[in-house]
Every structure is written in C-alpha cells, then in structure tokens.
N, C-alpha and C. Protein backbone atom coordinates (compact mmCIF):
# COMPACT_ATOMS: atom_id res chain seq x y z
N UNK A 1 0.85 -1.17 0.00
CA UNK A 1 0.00 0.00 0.00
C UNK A 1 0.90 1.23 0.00
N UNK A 2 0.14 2.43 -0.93
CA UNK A 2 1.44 3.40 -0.58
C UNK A 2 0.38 4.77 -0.29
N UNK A 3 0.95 5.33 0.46
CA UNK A 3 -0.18 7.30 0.44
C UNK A 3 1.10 8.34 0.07
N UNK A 4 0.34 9.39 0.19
CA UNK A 4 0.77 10.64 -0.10
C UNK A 4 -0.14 11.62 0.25
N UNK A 5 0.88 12.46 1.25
CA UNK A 5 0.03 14.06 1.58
C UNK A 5 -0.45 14.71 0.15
N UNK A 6 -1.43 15.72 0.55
CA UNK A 6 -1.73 17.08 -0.20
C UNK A 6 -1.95 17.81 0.37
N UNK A 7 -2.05 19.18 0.01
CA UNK A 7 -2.52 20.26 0.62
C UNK A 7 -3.78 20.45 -0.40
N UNK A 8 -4.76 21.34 1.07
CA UNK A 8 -6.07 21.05 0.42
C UNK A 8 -6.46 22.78 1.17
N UNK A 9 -7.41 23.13 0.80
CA UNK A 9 -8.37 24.76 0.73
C UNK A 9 -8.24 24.50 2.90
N UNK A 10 -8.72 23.43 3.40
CA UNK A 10 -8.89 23.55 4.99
C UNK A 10 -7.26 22.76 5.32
N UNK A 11 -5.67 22.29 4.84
CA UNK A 11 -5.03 21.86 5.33
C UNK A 11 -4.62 21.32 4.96
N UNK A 12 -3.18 20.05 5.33
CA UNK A 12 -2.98 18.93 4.74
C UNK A 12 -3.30 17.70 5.06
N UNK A 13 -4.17 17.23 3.51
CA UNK A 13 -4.50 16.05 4.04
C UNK A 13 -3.96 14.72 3.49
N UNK A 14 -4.38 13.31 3.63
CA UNK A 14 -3.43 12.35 3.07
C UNK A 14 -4.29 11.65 2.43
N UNK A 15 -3.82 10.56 1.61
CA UNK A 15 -4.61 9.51 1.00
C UNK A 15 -4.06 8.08 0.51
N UNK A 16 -4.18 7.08 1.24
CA UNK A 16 -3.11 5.71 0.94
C UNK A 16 -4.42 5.12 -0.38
N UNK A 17 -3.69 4.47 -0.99
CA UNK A 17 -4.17 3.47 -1.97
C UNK A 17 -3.87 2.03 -2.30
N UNK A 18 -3.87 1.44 -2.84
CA UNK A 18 -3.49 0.57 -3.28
C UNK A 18 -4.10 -0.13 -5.04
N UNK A 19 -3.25 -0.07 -6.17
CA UNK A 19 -3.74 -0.32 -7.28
C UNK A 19 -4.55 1.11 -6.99
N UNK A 20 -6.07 1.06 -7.92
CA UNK A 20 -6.72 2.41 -7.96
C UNK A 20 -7.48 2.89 -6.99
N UNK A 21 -7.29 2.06 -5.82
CA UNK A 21 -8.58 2.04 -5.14
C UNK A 21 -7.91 2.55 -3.65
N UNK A 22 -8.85 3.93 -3.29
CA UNK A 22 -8.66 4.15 -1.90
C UNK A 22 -8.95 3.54 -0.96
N UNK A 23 -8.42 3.18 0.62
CA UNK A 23 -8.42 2.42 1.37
C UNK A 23 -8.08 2.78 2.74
N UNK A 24 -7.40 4.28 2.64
CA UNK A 24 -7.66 5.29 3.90
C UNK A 24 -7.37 6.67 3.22
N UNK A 25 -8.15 7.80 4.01
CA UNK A 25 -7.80 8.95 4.00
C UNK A 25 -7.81 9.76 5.50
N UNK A 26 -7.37 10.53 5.07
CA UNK A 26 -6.84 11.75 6.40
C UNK A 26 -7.45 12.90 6.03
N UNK A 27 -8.03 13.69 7.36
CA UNK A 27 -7.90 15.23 6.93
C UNK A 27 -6.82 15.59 8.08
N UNK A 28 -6.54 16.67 7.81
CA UNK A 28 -5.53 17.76 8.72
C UNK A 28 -5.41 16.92 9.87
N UNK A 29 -4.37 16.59 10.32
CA UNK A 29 -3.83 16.67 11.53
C UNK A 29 -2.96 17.99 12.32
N UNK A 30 -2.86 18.07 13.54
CA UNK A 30 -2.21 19.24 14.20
C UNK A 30 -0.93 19.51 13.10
N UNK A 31 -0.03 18.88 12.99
CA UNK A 31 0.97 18.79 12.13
C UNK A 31 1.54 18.04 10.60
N UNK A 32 2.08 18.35 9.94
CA UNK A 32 2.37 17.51 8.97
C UNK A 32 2.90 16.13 9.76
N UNK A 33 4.04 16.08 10.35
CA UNK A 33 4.27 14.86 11.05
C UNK A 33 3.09 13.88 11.78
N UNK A 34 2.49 14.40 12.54
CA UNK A 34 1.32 13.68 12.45
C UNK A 34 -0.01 13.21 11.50
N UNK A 35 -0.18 13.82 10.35
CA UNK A 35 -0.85 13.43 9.17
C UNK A 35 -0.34 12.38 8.59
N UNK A 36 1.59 12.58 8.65
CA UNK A 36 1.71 11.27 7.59
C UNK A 36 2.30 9.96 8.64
N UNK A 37 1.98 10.37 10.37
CA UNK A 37 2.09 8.78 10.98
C UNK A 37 0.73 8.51 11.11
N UNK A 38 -0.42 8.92 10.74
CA UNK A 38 -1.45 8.52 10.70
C UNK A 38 -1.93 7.71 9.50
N UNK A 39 -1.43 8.40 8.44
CA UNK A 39 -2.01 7.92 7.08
C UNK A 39 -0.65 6.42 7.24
N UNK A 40 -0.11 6.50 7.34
CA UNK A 40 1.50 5.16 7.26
C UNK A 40 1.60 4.60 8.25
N UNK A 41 0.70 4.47 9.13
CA UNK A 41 0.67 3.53 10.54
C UNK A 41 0.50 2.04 9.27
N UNK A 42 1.02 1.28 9.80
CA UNK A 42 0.64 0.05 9.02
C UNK A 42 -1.15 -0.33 9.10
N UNK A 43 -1.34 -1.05 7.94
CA UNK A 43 -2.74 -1.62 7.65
C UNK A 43 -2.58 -2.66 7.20
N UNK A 44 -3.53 -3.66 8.01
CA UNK A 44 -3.65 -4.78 7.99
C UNK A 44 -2.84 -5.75 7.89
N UNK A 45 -1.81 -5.15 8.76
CA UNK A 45 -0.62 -6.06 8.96
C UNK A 45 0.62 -5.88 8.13
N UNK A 46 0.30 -4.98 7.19
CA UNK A 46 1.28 -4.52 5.89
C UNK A 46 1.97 -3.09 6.16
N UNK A 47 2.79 -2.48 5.83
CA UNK A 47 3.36 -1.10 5.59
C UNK A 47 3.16 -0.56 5.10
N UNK A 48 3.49 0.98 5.42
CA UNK A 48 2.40 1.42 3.76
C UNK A 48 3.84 2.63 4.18
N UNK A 49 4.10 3.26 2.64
CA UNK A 49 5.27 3.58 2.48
C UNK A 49 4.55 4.94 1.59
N UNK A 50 5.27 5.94 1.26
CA UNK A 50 4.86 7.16 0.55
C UNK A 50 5.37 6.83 -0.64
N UNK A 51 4.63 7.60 -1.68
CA UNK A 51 4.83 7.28 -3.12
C UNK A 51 4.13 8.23 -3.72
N UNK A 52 4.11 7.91 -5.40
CA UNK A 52 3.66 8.86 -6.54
C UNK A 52 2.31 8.25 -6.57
N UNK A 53 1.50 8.64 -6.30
CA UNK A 53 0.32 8.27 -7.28
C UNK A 53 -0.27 7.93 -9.00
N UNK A 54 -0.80 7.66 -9.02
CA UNK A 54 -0.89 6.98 -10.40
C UNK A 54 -2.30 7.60 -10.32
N UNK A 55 -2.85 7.75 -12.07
CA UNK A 55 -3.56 8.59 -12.54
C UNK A 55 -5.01 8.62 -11.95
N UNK A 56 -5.45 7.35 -11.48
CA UNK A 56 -6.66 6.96 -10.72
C UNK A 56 -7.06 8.09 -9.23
N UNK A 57 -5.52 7.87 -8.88
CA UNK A 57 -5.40 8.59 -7.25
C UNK A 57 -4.92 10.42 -7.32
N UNK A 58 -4.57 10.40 -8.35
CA UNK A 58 -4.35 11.92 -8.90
C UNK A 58 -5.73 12.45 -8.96
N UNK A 59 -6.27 12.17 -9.62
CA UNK A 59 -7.65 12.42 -9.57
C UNK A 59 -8.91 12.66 -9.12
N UNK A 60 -8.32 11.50 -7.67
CA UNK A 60 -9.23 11.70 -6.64
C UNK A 60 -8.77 12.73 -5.83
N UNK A 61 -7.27 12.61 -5.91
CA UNK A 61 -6.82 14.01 -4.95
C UNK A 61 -7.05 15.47 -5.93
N UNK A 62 -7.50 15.84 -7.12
CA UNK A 62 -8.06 16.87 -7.66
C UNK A 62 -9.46 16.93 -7.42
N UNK A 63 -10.21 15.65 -7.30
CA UNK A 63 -11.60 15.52 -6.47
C UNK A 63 -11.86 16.12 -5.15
N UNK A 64 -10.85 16.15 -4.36
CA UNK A 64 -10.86 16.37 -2.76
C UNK A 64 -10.65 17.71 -2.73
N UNK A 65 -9.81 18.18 -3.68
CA UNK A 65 -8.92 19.57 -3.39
C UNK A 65 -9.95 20.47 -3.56
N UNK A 66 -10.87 20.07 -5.33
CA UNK A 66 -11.70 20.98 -5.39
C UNK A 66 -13.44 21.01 -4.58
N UNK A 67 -12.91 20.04 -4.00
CA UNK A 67 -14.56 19.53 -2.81
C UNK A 67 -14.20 20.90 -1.68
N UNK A 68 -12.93 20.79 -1.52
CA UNK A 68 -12.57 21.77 0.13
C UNK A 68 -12.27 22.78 -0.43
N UNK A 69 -12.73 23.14 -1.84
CA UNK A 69 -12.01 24.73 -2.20
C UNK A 69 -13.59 25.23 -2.42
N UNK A 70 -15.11 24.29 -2.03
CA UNK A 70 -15.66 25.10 -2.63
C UNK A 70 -16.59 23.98 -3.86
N UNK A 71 -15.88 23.35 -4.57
CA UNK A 71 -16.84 23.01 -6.12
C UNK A 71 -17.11 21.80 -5.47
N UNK A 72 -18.56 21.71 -4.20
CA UNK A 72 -18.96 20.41 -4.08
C UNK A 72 -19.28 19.18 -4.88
N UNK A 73 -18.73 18.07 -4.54
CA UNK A 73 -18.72 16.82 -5.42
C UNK A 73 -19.31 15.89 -4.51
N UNK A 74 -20.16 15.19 -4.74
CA UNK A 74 -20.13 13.98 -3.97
C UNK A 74 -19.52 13.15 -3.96
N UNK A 75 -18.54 12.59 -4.53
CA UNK A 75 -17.08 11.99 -4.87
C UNK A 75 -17.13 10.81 -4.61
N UNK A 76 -18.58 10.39 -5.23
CA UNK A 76 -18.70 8.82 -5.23
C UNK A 76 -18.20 7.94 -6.55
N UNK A 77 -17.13 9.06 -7.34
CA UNK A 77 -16.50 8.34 -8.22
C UNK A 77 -15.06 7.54 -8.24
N UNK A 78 -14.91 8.23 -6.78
CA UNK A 78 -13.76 7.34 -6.26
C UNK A 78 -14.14 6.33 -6.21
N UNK A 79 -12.80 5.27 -6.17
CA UNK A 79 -13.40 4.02 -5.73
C UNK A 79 -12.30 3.82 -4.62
N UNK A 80 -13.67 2.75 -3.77
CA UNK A 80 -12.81 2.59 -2.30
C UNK A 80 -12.90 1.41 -2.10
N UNK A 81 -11.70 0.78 -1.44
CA UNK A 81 -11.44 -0.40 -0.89
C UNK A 81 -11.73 -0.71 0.87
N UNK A 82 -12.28 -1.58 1.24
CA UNK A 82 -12.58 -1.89 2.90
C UNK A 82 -12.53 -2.90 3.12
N UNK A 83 -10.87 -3.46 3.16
CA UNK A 83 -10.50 -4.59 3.69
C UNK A 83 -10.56 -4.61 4.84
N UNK A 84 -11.32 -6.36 5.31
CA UNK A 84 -10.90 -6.36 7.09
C UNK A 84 -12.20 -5.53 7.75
N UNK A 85 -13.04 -4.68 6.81
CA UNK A 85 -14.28 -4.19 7.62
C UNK A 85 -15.31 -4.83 7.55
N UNK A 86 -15.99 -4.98 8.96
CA UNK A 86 -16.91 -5.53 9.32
C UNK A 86 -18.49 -5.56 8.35
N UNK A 87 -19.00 -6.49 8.26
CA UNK A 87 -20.13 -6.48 7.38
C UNK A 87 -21.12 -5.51 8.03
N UNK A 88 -21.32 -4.89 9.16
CA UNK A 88 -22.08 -4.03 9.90
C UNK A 88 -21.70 -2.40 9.47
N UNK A 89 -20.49 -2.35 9.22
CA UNK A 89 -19.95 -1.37 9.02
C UNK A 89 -19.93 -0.81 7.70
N UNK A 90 -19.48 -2.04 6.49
CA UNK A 90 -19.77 -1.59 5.36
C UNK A 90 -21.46 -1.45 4.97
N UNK A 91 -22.09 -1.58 5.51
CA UNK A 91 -23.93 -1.42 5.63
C UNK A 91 -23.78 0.20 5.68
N UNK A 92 -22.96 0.42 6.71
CA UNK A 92 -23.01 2.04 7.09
C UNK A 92 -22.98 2.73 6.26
N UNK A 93 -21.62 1.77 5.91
CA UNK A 93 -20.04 3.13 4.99
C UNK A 93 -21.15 3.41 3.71
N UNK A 94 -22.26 1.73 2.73
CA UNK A 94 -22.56 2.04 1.80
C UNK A 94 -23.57 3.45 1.97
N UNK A 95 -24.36 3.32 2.83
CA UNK A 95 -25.75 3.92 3.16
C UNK A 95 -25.24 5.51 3.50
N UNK A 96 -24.14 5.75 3.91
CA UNK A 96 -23.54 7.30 4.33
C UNK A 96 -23.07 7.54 2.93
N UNK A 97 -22.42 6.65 2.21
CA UNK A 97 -21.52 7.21 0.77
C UNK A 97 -22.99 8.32 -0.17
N UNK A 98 -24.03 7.49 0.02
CA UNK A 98 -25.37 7.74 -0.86
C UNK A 98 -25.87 9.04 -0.10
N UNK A 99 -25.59 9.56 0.78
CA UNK A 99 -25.98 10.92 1.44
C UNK A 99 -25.48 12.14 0.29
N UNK A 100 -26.22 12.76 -0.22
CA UNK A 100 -25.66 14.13 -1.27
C UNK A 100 -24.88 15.24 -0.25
N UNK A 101 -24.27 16.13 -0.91
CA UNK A 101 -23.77 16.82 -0.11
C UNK A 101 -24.84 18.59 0.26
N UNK A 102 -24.62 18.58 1.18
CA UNK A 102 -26.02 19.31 1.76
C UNK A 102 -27.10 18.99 2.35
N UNK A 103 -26.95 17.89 2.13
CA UNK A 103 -27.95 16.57 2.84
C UNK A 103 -27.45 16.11 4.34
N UNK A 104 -28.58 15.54 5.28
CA UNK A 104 -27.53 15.04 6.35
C UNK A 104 -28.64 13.85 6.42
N UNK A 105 -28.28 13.02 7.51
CA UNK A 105 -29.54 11.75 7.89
C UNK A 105 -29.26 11.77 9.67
N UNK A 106 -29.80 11.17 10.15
CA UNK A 106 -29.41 11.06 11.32
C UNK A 106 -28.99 9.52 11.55
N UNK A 107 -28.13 9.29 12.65
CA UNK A 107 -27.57 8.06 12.96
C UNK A 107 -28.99 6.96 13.28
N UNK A 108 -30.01 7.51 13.72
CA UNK A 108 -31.10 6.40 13.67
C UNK A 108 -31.49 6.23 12.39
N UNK A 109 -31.92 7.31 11.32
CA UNK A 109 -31.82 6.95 9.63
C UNK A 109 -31.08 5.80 8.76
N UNK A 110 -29.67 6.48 9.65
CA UNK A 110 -29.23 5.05 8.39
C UNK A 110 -29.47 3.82 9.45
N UNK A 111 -29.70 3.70 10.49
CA UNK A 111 -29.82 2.25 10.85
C UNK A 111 -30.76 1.67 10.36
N UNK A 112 -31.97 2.73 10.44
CA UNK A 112 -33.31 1.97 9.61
C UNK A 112 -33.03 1.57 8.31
N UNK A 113 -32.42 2.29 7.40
CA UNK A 113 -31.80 2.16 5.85
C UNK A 113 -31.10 0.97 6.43
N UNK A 114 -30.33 0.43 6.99
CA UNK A 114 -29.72 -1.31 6.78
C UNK A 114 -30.33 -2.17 7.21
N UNK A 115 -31.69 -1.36 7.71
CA UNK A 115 -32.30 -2.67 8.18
C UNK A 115 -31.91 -3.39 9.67
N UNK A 116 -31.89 -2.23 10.48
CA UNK A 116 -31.48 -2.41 12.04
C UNK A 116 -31.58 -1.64 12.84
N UNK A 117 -33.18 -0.96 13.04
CA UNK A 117 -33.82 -0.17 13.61
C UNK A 117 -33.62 -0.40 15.14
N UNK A 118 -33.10 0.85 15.78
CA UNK A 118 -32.55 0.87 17.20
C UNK A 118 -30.96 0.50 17.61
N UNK A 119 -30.44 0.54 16.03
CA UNK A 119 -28.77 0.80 16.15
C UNK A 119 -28.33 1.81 15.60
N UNK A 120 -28.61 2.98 16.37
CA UNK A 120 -27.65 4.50 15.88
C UNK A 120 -26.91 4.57 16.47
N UNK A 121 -26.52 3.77 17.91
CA UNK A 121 -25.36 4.20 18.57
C UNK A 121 -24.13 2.99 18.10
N UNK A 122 -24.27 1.80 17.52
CA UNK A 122 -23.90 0.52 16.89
C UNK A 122 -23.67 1.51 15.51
N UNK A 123 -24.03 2.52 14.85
CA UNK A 123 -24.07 3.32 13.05
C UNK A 123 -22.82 4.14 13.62
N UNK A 124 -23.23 4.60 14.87
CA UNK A 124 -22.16 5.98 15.33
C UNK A 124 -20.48 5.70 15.72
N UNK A 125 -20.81 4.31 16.16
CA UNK A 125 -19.41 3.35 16.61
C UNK A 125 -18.77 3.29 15.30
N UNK A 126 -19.57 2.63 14.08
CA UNK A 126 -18.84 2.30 12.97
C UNK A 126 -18.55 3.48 12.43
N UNK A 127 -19.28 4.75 12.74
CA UNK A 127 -18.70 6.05 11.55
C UNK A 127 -16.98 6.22 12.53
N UNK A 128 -17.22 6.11 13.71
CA UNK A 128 -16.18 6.95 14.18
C UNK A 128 -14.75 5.87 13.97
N UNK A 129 -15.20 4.63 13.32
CA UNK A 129 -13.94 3.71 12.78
C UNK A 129 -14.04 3.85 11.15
N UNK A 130 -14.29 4.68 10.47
CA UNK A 130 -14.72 4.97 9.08
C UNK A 130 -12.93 5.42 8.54
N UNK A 131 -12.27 4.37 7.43
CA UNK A 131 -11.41 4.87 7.38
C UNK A 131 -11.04 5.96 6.18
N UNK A 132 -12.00 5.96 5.84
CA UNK A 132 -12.25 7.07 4.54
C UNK A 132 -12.87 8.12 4.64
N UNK A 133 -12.74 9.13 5.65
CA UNK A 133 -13.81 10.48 6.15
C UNK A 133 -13.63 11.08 4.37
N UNK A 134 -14.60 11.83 4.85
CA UNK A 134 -14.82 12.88 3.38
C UNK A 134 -15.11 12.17 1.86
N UNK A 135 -14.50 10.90 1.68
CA UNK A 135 -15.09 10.12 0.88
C UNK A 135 -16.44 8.80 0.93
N UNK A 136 -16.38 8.85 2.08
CA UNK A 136 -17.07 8.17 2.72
C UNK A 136 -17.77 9.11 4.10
N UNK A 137 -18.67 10.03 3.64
CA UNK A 137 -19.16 11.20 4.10
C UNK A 137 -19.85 11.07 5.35
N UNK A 138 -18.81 10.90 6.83
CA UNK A 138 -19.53 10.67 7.99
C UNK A 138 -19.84 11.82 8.73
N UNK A 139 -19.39 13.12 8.41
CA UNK A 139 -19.24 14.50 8.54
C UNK A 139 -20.95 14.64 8.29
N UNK A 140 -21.90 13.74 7.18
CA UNK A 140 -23.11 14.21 6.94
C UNK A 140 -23.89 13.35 8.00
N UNK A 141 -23.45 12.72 8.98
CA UNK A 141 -24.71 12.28 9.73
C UNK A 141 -24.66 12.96 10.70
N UNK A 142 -25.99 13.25 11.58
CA UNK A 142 -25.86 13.40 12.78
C UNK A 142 -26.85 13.67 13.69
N UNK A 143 -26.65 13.89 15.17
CA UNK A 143 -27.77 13.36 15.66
C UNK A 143 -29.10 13.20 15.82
N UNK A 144 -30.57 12.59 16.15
CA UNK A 144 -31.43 12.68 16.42
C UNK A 144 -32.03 14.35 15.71
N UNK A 145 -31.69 15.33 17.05
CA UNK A 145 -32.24 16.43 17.89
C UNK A 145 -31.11 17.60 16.16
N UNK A 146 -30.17 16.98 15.68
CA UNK A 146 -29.54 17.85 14.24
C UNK A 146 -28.17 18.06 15.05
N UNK A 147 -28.01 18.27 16.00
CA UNK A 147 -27.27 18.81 16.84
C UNK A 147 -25.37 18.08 16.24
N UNK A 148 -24.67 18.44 16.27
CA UNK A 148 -22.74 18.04 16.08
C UNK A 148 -22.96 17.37 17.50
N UNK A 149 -22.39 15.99 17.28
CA UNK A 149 -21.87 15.39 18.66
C UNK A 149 -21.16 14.61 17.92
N UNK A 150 -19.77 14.69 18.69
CA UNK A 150 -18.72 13.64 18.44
C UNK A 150 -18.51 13.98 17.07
N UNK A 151 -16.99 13.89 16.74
CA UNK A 151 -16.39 13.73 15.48
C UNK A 151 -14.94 13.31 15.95
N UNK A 152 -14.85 11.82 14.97
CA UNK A 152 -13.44 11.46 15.68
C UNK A 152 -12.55 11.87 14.68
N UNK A 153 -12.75 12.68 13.88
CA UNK A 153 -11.50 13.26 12.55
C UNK A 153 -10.89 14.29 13.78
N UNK A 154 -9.54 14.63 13.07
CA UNK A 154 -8.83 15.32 13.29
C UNK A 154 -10.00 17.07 13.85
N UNK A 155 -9.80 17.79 14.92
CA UNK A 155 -10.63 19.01 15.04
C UNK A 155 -11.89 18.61 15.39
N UNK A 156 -12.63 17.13 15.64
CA UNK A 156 -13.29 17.09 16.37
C UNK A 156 -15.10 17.51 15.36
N UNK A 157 -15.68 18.03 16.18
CA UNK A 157 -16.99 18.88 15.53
C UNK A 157 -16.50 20.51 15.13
N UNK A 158 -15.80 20.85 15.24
CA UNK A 158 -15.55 21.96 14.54
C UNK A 158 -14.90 21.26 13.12
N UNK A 159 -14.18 20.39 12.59
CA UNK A 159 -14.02 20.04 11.42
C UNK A 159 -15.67 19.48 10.73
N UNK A 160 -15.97 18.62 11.35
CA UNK A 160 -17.35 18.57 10.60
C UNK A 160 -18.11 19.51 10.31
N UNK A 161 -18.44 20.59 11.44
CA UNK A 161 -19.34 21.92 10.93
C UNK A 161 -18.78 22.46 9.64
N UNK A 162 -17.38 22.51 10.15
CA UNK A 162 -16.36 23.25 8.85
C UNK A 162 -17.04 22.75 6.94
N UNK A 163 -16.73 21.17 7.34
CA UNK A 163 -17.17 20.11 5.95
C UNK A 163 -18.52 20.78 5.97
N UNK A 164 -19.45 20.82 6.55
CA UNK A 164 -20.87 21.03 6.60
C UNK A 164 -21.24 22.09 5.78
N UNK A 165 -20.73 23.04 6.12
CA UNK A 165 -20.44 25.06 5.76
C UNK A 165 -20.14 24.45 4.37
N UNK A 166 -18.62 23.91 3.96
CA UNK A 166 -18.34 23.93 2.81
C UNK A 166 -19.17 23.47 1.52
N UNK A 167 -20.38 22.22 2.00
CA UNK A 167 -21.31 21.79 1.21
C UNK A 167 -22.29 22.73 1.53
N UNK A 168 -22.59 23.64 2.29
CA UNK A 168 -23.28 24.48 1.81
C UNK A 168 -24.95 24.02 2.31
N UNK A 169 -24.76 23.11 3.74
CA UNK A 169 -25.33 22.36 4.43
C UNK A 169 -26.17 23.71 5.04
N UNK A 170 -28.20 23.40 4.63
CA UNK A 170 -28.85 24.28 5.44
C UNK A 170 -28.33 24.73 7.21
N UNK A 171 -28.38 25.23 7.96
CA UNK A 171 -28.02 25.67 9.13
C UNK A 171 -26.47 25.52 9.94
N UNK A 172 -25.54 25.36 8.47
CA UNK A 172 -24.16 25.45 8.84
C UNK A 172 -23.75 26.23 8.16
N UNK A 173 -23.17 27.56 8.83
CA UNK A 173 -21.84 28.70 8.54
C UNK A 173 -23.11 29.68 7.65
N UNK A 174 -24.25 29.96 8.01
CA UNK A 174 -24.93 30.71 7.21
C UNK A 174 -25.84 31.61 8.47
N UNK A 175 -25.86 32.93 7.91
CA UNK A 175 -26.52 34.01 9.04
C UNK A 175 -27.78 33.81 9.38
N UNK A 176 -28.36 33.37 10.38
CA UNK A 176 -29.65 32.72 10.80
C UNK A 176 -30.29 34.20 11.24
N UNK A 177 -31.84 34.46 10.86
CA UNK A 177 -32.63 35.48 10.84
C UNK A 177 -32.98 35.84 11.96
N UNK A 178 -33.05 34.98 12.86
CA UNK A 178 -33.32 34.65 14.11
C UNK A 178 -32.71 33.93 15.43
C-alpha cells in the first residue's frame, strides 16, 4: 500500500491506496508529522510507504482539493477499498456514501436504511472507525435532535461543521434570521 500528503483549501491532508482504489484517508492533523504517521501507521498487517500516485489517485486528490475549495462533489467516483471491515460497518459506509452533499440523515436513519432499527449508537461506533472520512461522508450524519456530537476526525466537531459550511449544508456557517 502506498499514500501521499496534499494540501487542500482547509489543510494537509493524506490519502493511501493501493492499485486504484482508496483504502484510507486523512484530513488535517495538528501537524504535517502527524498526518503522515497517521495515514503510514501500518494496515492490515502490511506497511504502507509514501509514493507517486498513479492517474486513478491523482484524480481523486483533484476531487478532494476541489470539494474543500468550494466546487462540491459527492465523490462517489472514487473508488474505495474496505478490507478487514466488518459487514455491519460496510452497511453504514454504503448507506452514508449515498448521502448528497447538503444533505444530512441522522444516525437512527441510516440504521433503519440497513435494516437495524434501534442501532444509531452501533451506526455511530462504525462512523467513528470509518477509514475514509470525506469520501465516505460521515461529517453528513448526525444526531437525532440535528445537533454536532462527536467527530473522531482530526478538530473534532468543529471540522465537521467546517465540511458542513463547505457543502453548503442548510443551518451550517450561514446568518440565521433569528
């Protein structure tokens, strides 16, 4: 497996691959040094080493750059790999990928969507092990009541509001009348 940083409109972020297919991403960490021991911690027992990307992963990182500069994409043209994830989880990952951007669901939503009504806190476990944030859009769920709780990306719920604002998400980063 190999990644590579970018710099992106909110920071630097990373993206490992393997062949064409993504299989983790990063947003911003406090530091560059910590972005790329996050993205190169080994996976699945393997190393993952920095490298050039190839035209598949170029692409997706011109997908990402121009998602955080502004030209929302739903960037379900990436393709992603989820080795080693749980069949509960990829239920999630599929059912969150299908969220548009500006859109949100709540963590009891998609449980009903897999067909496991009364697991949002079992939906919320698997987003916060989601190894593909922003391509795998866990920034769009959230709770019950609408409310930001919990974000295990880098910045917490201020990075998700941030993602939120940038899609242009009703009642994020916009002057309320009232």
């Amino acid at each position: 497996m190999v990644a590579a940083l970018f710099d992106t409109a909110i920071g630097l972020c990373a993206i490992a691959w393997r062949d064409d297919t993504v299989v983790r991403f990063a947003l911003p960490e406090a530091s560059e040094e910590q972005t790329l021991a996050h993205i190169t911690r080994p996976f699945g027992g393997q190393p993952v080493a920095e490298g050039e990307p190839g035209p598949a992963i170029v692409a997706a990182i011109a997908g990402v750059r121009a998602h955080l500069a502004g030209t929302v994409d739903a960037l379900r043209w990436i393709e992603v790999d989820l080795p080693g994830v749980p069949e509960f989880h990829r239920a999630v990952y599929a059912v969150t990928r299908e969220i548009d951007p500006g859109r949100t669901l709540s963590y009891g939503d998609i449980a009903i969507r897999i067909g496991a009504p009364g697991s949002a806190q079992a939906v919320g476990q698997a987003l916060g092990r989601n190894p593909i944030p922003l391509i795998i859009p866990c920034h769009r769920v959230l709770a019950a009541d609408h409310a930001l709780h919990g974000f295990s990306a880098p910045g917490g719920i201020g990075t998700k509001a941030r993602l939120l604002e940038i899609e242009r998400t009703p009642g994020f980063g916009e002057p309320m009348l009232f």
